[in-house]
Protein backbone atom coordinates (compact mmCIF):
# COMPACT_ATOMS: atom_id res chain seq x y z
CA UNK A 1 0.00 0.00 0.00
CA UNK A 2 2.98 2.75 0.35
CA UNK A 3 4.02 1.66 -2.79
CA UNK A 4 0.77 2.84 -4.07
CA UNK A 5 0.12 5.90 -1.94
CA UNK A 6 3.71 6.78 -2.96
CA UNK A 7 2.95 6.31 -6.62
CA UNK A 8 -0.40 8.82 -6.72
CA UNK A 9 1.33 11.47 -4.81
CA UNK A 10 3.88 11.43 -7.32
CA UNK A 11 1.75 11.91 -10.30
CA UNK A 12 0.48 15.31 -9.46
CA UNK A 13 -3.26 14.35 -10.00
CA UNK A 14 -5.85 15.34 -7.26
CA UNK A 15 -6.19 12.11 -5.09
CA UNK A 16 -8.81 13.02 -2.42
CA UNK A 17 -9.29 9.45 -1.55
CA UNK A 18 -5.78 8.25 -1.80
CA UNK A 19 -4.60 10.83 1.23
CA UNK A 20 -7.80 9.36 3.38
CA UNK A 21 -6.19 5.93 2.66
CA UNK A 22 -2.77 7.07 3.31
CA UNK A 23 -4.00 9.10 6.44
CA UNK A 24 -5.87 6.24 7.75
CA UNK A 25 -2.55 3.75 7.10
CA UNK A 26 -0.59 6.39 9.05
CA UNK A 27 -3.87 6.47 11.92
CA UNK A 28 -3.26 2.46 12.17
CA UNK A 29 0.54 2.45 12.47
CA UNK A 30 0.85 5.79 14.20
CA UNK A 31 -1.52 3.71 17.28
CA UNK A 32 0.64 0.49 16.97
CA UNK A 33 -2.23 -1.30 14.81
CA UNK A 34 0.25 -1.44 11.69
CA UNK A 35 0.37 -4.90 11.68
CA UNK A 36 -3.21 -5.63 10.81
CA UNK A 37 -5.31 -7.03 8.01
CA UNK A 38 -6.66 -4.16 5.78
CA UNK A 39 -10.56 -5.15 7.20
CA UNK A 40 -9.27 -3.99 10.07
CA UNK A 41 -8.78 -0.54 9.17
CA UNK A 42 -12.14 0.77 9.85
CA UNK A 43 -12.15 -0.87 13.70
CA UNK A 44 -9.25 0.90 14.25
CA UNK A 45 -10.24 4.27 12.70
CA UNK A 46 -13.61 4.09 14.35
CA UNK A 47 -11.47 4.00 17.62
């Protein structure tokens, strides 16, 4: 996935949903959730 979020930051095209991705990646790793499955993403943004 940060090969991805990587790759639409560098194209210069407006990506509103790739920085909620991105910022909910950083959310999940930032908390010590990095580790997770993907699914889990929304558990851990919810909070």
């Amino acid at each position: 996935m940060t090969y991805l979020a990587s790759f639409a930051q560098a194209s210069d095209v407006a990506n509103p949903i790739g920085a909620v991705v991105r910022n909910g990646f950083a959310t999940a790793v930032a908390t010590g959730h990095g580790e997770k499955f993907v699914p889990a993403l929304s558990d851990i943004i919810a909070g």
